[in-house]
C-alpha atoms as a PDB file:
ATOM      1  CA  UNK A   1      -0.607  35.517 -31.251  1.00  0.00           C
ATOM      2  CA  UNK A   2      -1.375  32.733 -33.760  1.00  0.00           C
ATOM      3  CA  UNK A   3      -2.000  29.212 -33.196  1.00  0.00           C
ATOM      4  CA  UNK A   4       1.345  27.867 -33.694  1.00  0.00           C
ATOM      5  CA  UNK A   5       3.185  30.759 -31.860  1.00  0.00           C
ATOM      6  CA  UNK A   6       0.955  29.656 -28.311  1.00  0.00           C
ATOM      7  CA  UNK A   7       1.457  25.904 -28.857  1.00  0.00           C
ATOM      8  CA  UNK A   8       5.206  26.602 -29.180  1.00  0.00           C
ATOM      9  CA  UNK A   9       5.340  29.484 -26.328  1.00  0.00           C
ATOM     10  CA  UNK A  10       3.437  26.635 -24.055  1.00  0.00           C
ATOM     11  CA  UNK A  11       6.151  23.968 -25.126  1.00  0.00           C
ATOM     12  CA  UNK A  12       8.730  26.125 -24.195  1.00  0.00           C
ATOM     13  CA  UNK A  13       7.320  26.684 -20.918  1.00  0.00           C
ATOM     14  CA  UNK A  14       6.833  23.456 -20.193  1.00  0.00           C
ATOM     15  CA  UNK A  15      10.318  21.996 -21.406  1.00  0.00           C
ATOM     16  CA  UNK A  16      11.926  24.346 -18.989  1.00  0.00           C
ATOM     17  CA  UNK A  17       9.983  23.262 -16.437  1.00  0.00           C
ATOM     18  CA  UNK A  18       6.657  25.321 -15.780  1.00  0.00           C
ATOM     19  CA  UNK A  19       3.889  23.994 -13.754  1.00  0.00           C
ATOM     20  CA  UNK A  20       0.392  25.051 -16.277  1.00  0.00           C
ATOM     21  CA  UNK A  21      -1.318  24.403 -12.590  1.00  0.00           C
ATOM     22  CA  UNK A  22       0.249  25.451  -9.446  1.00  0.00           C
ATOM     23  CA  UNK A  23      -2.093  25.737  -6.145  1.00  0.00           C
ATOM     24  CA  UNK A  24      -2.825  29.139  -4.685  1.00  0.00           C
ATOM     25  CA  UNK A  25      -4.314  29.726  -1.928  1.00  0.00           C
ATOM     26  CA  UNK A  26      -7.168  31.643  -3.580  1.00  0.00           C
ATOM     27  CA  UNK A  27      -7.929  28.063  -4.303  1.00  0.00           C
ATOM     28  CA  UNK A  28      -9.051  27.319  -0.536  1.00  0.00           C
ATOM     29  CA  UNK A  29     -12.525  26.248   0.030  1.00  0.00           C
ATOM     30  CA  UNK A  30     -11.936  26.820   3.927  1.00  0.00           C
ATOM     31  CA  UNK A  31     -13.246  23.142   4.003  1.00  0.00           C
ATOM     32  CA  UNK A  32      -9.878  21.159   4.871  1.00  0.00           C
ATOM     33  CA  UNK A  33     -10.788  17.883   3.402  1.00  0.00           C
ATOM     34  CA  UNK A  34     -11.880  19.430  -0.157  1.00  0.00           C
ATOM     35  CA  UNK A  35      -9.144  21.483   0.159  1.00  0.00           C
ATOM     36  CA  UNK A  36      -6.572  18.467   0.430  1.00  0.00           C
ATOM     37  CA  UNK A  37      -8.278  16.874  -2.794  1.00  0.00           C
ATOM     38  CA  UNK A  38      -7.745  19.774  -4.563  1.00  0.00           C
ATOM     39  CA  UNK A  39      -4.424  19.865  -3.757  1.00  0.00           C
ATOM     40  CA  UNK A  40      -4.174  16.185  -4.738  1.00  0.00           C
ATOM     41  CA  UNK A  41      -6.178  17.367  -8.272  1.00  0.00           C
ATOM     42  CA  UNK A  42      -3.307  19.923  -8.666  1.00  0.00           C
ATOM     43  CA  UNK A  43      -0.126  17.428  -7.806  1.00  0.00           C
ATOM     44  CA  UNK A  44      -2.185  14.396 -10.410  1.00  0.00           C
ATOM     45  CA  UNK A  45      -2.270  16.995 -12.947  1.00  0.00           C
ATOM     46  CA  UNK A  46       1.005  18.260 -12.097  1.00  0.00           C
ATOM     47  CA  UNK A  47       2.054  14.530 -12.519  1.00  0.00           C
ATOM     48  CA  UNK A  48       0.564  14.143 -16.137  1.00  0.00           C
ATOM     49  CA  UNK A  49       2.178  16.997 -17.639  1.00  0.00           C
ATOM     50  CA  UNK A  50       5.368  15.628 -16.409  1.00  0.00           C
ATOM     51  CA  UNK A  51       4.404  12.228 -18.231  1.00  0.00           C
ATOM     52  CA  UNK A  52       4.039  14.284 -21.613  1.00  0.00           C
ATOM     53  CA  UNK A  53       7.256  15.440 -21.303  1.00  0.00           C
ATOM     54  CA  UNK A  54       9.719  14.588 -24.173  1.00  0.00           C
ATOM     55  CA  UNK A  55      11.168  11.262 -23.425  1.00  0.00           C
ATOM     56  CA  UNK A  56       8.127   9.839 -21.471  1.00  0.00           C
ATOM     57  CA  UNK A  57       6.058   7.004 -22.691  1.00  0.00           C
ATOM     58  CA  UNK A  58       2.671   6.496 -23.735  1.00  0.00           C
ATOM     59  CA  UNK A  59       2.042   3.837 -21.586  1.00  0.00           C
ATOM     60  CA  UNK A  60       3.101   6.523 -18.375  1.00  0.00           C
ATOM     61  CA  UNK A  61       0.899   8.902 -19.610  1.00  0.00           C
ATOM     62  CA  UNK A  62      -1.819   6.055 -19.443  1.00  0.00           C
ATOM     63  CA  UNK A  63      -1.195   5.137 -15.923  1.00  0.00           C
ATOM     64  CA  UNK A  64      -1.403   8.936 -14.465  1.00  0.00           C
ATOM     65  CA  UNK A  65      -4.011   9.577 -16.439  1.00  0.00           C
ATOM     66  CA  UNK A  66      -6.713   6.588 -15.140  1.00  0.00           C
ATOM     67  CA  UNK A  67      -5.367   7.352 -11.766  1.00  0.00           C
ATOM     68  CA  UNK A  68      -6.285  11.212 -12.056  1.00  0.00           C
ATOM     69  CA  UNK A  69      -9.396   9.977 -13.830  1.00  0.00           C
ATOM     70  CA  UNK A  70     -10.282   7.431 -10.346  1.00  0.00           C
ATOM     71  CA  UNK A  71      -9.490  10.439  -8.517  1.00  0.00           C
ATOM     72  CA  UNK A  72     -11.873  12.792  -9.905  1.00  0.00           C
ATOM     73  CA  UNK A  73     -14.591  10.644  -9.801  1.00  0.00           C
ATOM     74  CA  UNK A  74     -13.923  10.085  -6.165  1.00  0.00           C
ATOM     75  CA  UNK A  75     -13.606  13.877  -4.825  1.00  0.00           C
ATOM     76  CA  UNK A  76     -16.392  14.889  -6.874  1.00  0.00           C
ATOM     77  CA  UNK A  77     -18.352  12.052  -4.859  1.00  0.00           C
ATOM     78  CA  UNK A  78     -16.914  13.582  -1.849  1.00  0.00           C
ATOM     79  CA  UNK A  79     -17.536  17.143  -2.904  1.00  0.00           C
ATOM     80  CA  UNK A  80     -20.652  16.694  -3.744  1.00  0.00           C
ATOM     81  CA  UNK A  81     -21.414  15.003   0.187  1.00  0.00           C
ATOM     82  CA  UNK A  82     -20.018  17.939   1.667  1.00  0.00           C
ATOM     83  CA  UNK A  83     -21.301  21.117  -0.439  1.00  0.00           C
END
């Protein structure tokens, strides 16, 4: 599949309203607190592709994105403590 033909297939995907990230439980650490950021991680990034979405501003996109930015410093923090 060419370039294009993926950037278009992943459009499409999203425009009907795909998730690119949904959580799984494979995902589970067993460790309830790092699981529940990652969960958050999942829902923030959930949250940003929604603000790309045709008809969303740039100024949207700004505001998820520092907040999932703040988060990820913060669990990694965290992580980091507990692993």
């Amino acid at each position: 599949m060419n370039v294009r033909a993926a950037v278009l297939q992943k459009r499409a995907f999203l425009f009907s309203g795909g998730r690119l990230l949904k959580w799984k439980k494979a995902f589970e650490t067993g460790i309830k607190s790092v699981d529940n950021e990652h969960k958050t991680l999942v829902r923030l990034i959930d949250k940003l592709e929604a603000s790309m979405q045709p008809g969303g501003s740039r100024e949207a996109m700004g505001v998820v994105l520092r907040e999932l930015v703040e988060y990820v410093k913060f669990h990694f923090s965290n992580e980091e403590e507990v692993m």
